[in-house]
C-alpha atoms as a PDB file:
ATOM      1  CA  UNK A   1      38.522 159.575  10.806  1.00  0.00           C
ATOM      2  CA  UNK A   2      41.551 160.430   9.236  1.00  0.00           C
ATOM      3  CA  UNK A   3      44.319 160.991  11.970  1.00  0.00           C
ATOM      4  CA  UNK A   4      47.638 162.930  11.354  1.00  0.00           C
ATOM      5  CA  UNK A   5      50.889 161.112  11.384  1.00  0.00           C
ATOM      6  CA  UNK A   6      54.460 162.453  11.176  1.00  0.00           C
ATOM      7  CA  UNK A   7      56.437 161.309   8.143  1.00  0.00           C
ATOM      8  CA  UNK A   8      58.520 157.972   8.813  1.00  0.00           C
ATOM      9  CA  UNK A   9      61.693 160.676   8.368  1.00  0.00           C
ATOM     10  CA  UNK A  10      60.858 162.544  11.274  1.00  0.00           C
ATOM     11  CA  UNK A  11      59.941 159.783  13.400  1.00  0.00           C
ATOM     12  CA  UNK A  12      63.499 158.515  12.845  1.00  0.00           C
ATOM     13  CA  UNK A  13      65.106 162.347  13.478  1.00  0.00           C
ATOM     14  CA  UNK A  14      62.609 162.782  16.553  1.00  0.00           C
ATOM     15  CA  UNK A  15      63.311 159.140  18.004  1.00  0.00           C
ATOM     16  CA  UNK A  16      67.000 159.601  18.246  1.00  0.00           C
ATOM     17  CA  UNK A  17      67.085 163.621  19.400  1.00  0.00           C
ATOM     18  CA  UNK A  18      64.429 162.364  22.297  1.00  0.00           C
ATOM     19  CA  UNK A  19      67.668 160.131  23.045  1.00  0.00           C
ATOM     20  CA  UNK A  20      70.217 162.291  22.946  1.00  0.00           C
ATOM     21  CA  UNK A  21      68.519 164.975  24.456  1.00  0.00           C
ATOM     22  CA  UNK A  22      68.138 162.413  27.080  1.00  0.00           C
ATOM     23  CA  UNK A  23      72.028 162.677  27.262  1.00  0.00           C
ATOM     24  CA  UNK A  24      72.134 165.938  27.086  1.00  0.00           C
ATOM     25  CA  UNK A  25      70.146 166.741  30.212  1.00  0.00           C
ATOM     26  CA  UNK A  26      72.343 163.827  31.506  1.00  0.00           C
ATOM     27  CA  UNK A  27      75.603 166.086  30.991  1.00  0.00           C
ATOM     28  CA  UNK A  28      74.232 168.147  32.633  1.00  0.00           C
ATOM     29  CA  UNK A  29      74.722 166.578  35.797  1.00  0.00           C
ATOM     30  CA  UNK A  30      77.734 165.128  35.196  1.00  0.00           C
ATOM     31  CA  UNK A  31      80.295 167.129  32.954  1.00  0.00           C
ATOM     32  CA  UNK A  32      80.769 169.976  36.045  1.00  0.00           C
ATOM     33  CA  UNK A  33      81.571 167.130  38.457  1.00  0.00           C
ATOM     34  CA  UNK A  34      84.250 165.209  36.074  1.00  0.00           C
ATOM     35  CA  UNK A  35      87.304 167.566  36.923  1.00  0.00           C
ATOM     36  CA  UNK A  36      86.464 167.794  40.603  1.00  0.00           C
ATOM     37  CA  UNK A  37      84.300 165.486  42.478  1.00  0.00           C
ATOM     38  CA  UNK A  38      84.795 162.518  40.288  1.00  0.00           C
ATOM     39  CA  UNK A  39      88.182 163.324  39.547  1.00  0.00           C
ATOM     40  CA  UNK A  40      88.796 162.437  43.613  1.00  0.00           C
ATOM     41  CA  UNK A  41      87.850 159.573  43.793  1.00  0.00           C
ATOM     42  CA  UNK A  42      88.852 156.618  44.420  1.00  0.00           C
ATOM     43  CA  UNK A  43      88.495 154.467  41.080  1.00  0.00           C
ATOM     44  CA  UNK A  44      89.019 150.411  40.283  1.00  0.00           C
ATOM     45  CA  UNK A  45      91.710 149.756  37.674  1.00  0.00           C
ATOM     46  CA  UNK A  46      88.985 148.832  34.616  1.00  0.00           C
ATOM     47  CA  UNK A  47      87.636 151.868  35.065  1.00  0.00           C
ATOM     48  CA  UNK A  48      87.791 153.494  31.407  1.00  0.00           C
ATOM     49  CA  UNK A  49      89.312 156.806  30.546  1.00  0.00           C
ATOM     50  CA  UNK A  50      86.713 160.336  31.070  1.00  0.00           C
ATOM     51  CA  UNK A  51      87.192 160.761  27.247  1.00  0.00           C
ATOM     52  CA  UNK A  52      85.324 157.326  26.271  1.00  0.00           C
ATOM     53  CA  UNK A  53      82.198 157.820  27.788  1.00  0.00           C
ATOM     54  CA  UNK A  54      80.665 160.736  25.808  1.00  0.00           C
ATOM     55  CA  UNK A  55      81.224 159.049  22.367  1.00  0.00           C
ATOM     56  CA  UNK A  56      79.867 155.595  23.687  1.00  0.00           C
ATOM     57  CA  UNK A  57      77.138 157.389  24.828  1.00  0.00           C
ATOM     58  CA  UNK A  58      76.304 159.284  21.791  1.00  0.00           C
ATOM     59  CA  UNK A  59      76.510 155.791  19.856  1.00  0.00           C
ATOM     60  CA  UNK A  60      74.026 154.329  22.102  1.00  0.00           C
ATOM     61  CA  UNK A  61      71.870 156.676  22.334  1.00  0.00           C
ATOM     62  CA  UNK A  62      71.799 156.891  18.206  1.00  0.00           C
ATOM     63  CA  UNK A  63      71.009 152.987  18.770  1.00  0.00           C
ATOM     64  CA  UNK A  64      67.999 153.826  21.150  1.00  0.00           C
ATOM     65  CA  UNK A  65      66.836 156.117  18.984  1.00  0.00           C
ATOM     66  CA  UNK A  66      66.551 154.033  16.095  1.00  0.00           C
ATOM     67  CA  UNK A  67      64.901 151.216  18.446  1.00  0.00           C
ATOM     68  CA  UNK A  68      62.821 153.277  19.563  1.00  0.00           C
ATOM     69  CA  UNK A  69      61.898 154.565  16.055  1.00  0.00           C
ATOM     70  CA  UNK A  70      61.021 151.029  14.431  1.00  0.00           C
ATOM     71  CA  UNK A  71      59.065 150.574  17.473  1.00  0.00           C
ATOM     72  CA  UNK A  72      56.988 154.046  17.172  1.00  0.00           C
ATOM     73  CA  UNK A  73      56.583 153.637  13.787  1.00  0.00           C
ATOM     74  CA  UNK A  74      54.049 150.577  13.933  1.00  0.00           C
ATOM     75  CA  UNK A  75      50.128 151.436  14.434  1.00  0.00           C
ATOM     76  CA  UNK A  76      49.292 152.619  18.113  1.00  0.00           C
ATOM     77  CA  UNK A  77      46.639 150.166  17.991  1.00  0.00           C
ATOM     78  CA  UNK A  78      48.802 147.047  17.605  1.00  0.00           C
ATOM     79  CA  UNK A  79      48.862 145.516  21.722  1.00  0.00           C
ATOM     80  CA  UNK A  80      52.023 145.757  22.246  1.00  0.00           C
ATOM     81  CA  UNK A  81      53.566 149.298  21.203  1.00  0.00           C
ATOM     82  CA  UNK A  82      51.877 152.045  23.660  1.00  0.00           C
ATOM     83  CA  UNK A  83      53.233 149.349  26.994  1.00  0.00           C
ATOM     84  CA  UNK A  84      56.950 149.161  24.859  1.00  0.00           C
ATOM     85  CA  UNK A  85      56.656 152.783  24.743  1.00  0.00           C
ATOM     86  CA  UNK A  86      55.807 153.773  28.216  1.00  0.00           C
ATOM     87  CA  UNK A  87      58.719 151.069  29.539  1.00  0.00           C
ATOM     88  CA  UNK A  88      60.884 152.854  26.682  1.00  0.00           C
ATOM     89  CA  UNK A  89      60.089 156.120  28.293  1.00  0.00           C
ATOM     90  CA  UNK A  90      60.525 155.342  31.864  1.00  0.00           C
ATOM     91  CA  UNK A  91      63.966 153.650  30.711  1.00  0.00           C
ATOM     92  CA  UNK A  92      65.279 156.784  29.393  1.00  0.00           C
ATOM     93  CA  UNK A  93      63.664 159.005  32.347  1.00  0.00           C
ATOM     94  CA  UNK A  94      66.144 156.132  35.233  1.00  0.00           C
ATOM     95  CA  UNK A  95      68.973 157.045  32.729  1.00  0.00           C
ATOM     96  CA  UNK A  96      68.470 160.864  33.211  1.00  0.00           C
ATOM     97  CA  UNK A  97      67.954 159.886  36.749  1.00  0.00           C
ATOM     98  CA  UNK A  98      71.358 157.905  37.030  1.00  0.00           C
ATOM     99  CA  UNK A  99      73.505 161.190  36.221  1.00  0.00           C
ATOM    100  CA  UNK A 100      71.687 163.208  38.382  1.00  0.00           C
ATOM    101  CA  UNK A 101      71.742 161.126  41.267  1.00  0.00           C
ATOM    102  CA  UNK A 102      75.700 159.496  41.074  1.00  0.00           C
ATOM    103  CA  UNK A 103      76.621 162.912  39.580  1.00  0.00           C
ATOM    104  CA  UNK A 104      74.652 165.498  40.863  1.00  0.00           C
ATOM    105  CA  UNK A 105      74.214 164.016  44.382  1.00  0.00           C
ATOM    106  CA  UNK A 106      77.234 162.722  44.496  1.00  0.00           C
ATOM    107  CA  UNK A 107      75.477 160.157  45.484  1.00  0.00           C
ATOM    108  CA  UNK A 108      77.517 156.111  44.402  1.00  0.00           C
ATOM    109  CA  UNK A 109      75.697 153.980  46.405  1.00  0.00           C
ATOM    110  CA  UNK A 110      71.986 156.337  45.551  1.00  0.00           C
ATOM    111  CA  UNK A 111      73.890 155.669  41.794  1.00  0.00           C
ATOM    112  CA  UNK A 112      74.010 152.128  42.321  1.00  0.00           C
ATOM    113  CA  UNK A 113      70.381 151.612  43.036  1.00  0.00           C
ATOM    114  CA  UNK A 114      69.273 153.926  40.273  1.00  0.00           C
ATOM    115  CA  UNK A 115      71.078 151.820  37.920  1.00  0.00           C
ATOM    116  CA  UNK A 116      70.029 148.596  39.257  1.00  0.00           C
ATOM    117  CA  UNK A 117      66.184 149.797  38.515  1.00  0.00           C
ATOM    118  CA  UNK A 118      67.199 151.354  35.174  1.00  0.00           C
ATOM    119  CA  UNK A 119      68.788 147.591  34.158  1.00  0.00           C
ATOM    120  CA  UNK A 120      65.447 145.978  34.980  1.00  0.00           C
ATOM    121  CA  UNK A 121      63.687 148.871  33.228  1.00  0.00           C
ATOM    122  CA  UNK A 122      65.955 147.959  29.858  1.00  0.00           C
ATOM    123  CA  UNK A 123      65.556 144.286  29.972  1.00  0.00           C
ATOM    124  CA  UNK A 124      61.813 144.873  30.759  1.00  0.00           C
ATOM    125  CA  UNK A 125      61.854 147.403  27.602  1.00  0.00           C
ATOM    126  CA  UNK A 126      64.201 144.930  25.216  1.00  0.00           C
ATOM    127  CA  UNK A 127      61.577 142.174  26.151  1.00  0.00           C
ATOM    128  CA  UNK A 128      58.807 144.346  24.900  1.00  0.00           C
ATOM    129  CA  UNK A 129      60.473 145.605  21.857  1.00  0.00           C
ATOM    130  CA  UNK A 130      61.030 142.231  20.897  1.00  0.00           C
ATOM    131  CA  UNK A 131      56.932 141.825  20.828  1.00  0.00           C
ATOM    132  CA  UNK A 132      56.945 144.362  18.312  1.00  0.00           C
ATOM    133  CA  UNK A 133      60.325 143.974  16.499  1.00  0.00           C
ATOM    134  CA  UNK A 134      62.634 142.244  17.146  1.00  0.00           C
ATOM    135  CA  UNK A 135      65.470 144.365  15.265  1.00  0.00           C
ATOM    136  CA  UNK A 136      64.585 146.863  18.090  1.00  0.00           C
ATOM    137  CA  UNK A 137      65.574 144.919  20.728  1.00  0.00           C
ATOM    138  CA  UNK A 138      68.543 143.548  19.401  1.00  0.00           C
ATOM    139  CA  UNK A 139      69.749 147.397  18.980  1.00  0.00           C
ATOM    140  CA  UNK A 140      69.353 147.183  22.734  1.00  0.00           C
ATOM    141  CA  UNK A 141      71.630 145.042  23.878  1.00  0.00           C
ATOM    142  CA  UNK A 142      74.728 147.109  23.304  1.00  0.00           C
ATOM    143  CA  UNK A 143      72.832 149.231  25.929  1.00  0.00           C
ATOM    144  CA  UNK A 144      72.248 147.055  28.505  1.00  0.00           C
ATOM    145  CA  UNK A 145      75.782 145.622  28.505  1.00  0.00           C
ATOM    146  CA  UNK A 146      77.095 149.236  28.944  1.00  0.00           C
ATOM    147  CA  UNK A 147      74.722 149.409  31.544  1.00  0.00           C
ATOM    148  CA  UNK A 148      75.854 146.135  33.122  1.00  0.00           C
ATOM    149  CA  UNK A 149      79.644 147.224  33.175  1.00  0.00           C
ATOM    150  CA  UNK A 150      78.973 150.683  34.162  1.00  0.00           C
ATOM    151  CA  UNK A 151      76.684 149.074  37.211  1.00  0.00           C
ATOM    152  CA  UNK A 152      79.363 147.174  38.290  1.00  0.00           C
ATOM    153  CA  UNK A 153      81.749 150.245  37.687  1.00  0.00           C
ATOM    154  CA  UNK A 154      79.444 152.123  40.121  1.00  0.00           C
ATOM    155  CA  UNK A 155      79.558 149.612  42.561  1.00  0.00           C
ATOM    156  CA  UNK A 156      83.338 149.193  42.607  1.00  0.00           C
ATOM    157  CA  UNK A 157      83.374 152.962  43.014  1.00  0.00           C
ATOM    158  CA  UNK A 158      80.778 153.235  45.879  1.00  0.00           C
ATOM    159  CA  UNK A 159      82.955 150.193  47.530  1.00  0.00           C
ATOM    160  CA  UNK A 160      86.369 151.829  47.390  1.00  0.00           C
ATOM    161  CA  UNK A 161      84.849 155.523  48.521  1.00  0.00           C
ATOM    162  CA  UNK A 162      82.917 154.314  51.487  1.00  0.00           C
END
């Protein structure tokens, strides 16, 4: 049986627009709430400036995107790939989640415990990747340190705004 599969090109171009369309549905959430809600409250002092999360973002979702790609791209058959997928998928689904929750709820401490799921979710997906290549989760780990610092970022602010 000969089965169709997409070019390696498009893989790549799909991979990473799954990602950042990720983000974009994220923004969604979050980019009406920035100048109002967000803007009140109360904030730690590391907190970074509004400007530097969108291009961090971007970059890390680029970084999924190829992970996910070098992933995708080896044979469906091979044991590991469709679980790293499926933990890939319901990583980037808890991201989504995140910004509507924290940003659309304006919900920190519903925030908090999205974020704690979607760290276990990452490190779950990194140690899966890493069954079927290892370059893909090493791509990761920018990710989950952003995630780490913006989990304790969402703490601090669900701790001074109670």
């Amino acid at each position: 049986m000969n089965k169709f599969r997409l070019p390696a090109i498009w893989r790549l171009i799909l991979s990473i627009a799954v990602c950042q369309l990720a983000g974009l549905v994220g923004s969604i959430f979050t980019t009406p709430t920035i100048p109002t809600w967000y803007a009140s409250l109360n904030k730690p002092s590391f907190n970074p400036p509004n400007w530097l999360f969108g291009p961090v973002w971007i970059f890390l979702f680029v970084l999924m995107g190829v992970s996910l790609f070098l992933v995708w791209r080896e044979r469906s058959d091979i044991p590991h790939v469709k679980p790293a997928l499926l933990i890939f998928g319901l990583q980037l689904a808890l991201n989504v989640l995140w910004s509507a929750v924290f940003f659309g709820l304006k919900s920190p401490i519903g925030g908090f415990i999205v974020i704690v799921v979607l760290w276990v979710a990452i490190f779950t997906t990194i140690l899966r990747f890493r069954k079927v290549s290892e370059l893909a989760s090493i791509l990761l780990i920018p990710y989950i340190v952003w995630v780490t610092f913006a989990g304790i970022l969402n703490f601090a602010i669900f701790h001074l705004n109670r």
